[in-house]
C-alpha atoms as a PDB file:
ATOM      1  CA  UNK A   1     -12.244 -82.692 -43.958  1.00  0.00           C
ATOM      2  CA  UNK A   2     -15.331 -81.040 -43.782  1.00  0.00           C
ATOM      3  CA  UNK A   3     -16.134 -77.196 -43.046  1.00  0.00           C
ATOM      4  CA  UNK A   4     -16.494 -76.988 -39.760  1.00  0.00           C
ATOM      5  CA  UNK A   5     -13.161 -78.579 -39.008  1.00  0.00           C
ATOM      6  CA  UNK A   6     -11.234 -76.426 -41.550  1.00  0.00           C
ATOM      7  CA  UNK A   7     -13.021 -73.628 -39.492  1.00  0.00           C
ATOM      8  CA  UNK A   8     -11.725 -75.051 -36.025  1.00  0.00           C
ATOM      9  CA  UNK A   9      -7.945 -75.544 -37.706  1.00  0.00           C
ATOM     10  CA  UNK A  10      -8.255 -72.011 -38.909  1.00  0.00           C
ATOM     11  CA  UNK A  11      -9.038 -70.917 -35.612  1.00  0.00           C
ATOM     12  CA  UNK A  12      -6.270 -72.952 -34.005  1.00  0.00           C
ATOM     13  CA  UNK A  13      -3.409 -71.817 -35.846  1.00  0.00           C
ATOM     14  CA  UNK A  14      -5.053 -67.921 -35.728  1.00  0.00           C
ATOM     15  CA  UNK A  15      -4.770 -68.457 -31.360  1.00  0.00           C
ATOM     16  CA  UNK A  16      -1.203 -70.095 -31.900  1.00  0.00           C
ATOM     17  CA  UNK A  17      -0.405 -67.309 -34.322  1.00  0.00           C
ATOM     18  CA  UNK A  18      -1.512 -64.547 -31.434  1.00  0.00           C
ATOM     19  CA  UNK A  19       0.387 -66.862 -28.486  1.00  0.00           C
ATOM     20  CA  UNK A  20       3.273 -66.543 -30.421  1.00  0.00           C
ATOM     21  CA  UNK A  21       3.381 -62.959 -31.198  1.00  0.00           C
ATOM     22  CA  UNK A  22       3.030 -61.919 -27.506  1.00  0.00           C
ATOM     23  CA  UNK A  23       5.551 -64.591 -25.904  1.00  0.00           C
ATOM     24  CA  UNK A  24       8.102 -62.792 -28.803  1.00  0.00           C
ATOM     25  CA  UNK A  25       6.746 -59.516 -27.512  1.00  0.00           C
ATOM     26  CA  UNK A  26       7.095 -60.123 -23.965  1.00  0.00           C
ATOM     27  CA  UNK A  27      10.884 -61.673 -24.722  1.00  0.00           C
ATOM     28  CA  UNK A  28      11.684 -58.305 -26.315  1.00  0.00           C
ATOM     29  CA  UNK A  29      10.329 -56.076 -23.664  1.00  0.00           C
ATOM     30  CA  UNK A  30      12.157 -58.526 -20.722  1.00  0.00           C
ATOM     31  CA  UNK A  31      15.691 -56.384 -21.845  1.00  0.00           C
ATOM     32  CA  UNK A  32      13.886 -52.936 -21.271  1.00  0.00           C
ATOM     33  CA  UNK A  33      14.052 -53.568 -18.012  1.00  0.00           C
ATOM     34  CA  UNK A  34      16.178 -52.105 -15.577  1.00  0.00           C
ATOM     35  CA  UNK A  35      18.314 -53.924 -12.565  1.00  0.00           C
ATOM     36  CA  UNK A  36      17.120 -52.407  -9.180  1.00  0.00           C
ATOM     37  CA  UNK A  37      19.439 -49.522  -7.519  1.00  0.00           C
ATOM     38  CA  UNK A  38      21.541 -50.614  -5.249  1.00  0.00           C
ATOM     39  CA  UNK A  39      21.060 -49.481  -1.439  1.00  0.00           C
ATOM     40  CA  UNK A  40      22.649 -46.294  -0.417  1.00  0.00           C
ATOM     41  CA  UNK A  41      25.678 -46.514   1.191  1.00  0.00           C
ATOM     42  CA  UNK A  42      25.616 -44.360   4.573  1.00  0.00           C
ATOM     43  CA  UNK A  43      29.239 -42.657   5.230  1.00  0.00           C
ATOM     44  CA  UNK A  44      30.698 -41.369   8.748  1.00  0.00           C
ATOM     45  CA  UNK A  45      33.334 -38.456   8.301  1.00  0.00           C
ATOM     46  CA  UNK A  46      35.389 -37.698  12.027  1.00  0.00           C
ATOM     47  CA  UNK A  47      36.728 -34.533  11.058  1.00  0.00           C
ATOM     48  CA  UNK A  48      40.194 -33.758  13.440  1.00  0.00           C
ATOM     49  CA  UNK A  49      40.414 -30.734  14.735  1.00  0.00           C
ATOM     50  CA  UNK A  50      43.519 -29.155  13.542  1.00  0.00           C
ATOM     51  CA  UNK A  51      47.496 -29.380  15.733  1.00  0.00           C
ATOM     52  CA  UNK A  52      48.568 -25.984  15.071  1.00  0.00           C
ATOM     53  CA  UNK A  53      46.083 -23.262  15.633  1.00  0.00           C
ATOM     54  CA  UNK A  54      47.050 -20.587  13.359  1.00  0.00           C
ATOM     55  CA  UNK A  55      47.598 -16.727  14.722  1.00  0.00           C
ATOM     56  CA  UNK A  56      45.420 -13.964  13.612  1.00  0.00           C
ATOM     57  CA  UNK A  57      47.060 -10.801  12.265  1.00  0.00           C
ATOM     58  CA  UNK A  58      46.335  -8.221  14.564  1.00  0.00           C
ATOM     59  CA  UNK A  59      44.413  -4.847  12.579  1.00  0.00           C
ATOM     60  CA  UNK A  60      45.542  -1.773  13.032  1.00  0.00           C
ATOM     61  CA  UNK A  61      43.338   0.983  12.886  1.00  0.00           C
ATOM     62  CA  UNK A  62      43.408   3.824  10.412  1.00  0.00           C
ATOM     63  CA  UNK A  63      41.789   7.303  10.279  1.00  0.00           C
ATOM     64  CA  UNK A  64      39.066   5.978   8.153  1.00  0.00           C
ATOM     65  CA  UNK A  65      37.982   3.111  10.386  1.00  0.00           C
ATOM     66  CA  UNK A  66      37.410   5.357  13.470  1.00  0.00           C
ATOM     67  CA  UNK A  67      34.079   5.031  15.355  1.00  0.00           C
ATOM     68  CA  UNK A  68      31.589   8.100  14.432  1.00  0.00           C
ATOM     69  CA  UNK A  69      31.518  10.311  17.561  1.00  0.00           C
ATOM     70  CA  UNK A  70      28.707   9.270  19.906  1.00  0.00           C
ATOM     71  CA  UNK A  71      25.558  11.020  20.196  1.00  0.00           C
ATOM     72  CA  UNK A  72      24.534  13.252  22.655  1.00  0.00           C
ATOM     73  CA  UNK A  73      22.863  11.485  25.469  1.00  0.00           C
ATOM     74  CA  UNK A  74      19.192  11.645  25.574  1.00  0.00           C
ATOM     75  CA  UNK A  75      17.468  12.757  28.427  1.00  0.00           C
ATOM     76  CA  UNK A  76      14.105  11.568  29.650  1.00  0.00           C
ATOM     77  CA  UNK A  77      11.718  14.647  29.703  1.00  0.00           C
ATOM     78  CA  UNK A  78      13.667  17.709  28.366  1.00  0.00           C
ATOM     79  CA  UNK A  79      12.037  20.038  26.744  1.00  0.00           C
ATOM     80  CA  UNK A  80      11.842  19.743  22.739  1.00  0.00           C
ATOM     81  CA  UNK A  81      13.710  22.077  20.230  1.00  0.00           C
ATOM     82  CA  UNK A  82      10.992  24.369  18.552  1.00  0.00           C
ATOM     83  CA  UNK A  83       9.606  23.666  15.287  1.00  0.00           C
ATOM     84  CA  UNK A  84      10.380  25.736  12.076  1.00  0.00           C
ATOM     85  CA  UNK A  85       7.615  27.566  11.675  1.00  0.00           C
ATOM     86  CA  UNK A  86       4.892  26.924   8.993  1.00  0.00           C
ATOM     87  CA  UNK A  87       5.513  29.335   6.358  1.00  0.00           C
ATOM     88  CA  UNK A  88       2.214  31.733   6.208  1.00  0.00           C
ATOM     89  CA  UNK A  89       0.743  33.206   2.989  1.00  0.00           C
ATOM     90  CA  UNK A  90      -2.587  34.266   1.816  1.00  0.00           C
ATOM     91  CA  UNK A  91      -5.503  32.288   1.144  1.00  0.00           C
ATOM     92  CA  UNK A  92      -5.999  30.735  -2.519  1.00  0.00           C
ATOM     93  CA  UNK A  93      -9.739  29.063  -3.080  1.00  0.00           C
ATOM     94  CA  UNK A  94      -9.338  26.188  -4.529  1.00  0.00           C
ATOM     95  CA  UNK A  95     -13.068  25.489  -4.971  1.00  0.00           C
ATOM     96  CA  UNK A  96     -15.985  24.287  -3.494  1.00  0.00           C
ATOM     97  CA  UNK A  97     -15.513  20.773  -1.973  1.00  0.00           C
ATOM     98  CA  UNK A  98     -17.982  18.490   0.638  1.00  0.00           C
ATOM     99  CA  UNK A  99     -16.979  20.016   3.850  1.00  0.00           C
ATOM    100  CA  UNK A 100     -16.132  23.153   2.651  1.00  0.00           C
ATOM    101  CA  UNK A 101     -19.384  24.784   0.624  1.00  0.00           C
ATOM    102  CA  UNK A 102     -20.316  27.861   2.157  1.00  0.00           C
ATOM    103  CA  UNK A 103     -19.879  31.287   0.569  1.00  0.00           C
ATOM    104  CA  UNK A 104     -16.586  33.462   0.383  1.00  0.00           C
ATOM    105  CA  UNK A 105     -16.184  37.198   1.287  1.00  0.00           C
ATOM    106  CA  UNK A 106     -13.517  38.855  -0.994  1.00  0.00           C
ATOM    107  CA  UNK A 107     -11.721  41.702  -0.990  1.00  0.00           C
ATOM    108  CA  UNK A 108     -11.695  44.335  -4.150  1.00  0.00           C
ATOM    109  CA  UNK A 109      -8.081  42.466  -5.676  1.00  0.00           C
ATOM    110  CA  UNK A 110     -10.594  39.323  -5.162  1.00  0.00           C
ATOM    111  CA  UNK A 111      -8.442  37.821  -2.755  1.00  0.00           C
ATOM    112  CA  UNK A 112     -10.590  35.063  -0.438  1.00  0.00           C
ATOM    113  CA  UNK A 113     -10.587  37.114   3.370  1.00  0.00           C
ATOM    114  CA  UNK A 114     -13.668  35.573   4.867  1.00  0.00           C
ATOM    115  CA  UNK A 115     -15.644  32.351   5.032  1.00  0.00           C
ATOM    116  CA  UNK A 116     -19.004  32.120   6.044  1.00  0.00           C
ATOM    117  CA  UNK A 117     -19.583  28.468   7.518  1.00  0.00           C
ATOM    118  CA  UNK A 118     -22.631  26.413   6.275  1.00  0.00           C
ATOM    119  CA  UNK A 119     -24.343  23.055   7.356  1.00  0.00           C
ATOM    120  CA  UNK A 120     -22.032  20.260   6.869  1.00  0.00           C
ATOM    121  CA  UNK A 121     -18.841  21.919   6.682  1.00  0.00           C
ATOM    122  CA  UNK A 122     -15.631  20.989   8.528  1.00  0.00           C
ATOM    123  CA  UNK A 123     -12.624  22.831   9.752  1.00  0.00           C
ATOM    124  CA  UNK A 124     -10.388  20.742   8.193  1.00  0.00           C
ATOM    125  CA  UNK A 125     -11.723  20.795   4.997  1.00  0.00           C
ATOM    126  CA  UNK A 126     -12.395  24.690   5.137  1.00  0.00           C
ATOM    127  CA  UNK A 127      -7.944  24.473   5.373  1.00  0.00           C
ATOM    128  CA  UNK A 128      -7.839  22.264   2.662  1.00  0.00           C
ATOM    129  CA  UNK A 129     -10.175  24.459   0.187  1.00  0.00           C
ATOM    130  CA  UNK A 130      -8.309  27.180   0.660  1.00  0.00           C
ATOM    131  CA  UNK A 131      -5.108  25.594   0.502  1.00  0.00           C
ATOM    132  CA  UNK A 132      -3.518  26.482   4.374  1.00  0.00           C
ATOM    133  CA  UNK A 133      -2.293  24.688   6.750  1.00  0.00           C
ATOM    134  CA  UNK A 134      -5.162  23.849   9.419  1.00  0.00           C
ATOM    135  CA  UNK A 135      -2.699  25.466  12.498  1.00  0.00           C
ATOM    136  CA  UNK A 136      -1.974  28.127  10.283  1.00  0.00           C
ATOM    137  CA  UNK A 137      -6.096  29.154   9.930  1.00  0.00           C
ATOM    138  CA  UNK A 138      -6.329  28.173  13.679  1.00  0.00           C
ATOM    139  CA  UNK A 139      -3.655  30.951  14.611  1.00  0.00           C
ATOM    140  CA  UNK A 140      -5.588  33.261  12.329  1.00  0.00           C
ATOM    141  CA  UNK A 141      -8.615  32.445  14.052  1.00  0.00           C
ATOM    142  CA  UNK A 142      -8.292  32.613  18.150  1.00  0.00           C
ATOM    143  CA  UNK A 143     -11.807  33.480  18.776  1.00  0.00           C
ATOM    144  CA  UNK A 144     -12.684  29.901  17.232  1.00  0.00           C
ATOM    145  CA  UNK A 145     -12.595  27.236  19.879  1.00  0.00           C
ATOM    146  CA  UNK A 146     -11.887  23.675  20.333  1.00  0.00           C
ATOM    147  CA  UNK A 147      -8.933  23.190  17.691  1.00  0.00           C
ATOM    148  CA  UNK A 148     -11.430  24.080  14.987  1.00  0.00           C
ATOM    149  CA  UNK A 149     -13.705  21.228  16.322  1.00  0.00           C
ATOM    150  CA  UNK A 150     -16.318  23.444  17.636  1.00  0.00           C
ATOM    151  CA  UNK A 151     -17.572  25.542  14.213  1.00  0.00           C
ATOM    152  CA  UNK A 152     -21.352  26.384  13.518  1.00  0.00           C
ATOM    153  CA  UNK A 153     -23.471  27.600  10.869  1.00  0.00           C
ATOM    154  CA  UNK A 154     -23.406  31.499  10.319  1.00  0.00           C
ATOM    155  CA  UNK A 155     -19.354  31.405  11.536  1.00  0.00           C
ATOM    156  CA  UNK A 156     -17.301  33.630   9.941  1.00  0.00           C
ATOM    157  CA  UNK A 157     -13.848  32.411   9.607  1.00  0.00           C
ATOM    158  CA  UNK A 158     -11.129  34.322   8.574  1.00  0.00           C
ATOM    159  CA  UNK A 159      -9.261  34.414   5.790  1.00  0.00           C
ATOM    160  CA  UNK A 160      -6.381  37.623   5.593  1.00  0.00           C
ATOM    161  CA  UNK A 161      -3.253  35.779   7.191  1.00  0.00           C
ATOM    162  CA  UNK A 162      -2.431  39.883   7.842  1.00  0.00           C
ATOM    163  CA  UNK A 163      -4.949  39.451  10.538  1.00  0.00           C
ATOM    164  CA  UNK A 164      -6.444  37.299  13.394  1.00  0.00           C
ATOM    165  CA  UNK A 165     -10.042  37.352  14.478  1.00  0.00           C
END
């Protein structure tokens, strides 16, 4: 035998060698399989309905399951009960804010009793500074019109809740 055909064997048997390993391989793996599912099974359930209907206990009613008493009716239009008052009290300043930077007129105790209004400012925001209730400043200022929308420069808006202006 010459080298070339000791070569070729060599080759041969390495192939059959491989074959052989992966038929064994593939046998071995054939059992990890599982068998299919079998189809599900569909069910009908008739339910009867039932030959003696049974009889409710009748309730009896006790103090503590009475009704709450009914409201009073409402009627369309009637005139609304009045408000509680917003409590009134002096004037605290509370600072300089956007809206509210004009000057402030004091008294000798240095209690805040006059505002002089400045470009920019708001009526709102003159309340706020000065920690009041916006109504409360409009009742203590009549002469000012328009809800406090209609304020201009050189106003002076009062502060003493002892007085209106």
């Amino acid at each position: 035998m010459g080298p070339n055909e000791s070569t070729g064997r060599r080759r041969a048997l390495s192939h059959a060698r491989n074959l052989a390993i992966g038929v064994v391989g593939l046998l071995a793996l054939s059992g990890c399989v599982s068998e299919p599912a079998p189809p599900p099974v569909t069910v009908v359930v008739t339910q009867q309905p039932d030959p003696s209907p049974s009889v409710a206990p009748v309730p009896t009613s006790t103090a503590r399951d009475a009704l709450p008493p009914e409201p009073a009716p409402i009627v369309p239009n009637a005139p609304a009960e009045p408000a509680e008052p917003l409590p009134e009290g002096p004037a605290f300043d509370l600072g300089p804010r956007d809206g509210a930077l004009g000057p402030v007129v004091s008294d000798a105790d240095g209690n805040p009793i006059g505002y002089t209004v400045v470009a920019g400012d708001v009526f709102f925001d003159i309340a706020q500074r000065f920690d009041l209730p916006q109504q409360q400043l409009l009742r203590m200022n009549p002469s000012i019109p328009g809800l406090g929308l209609d304020i201009y420069i050189g106003d002076l808006v009062n502060l003493d809740w002892t007085t209106t202006r």
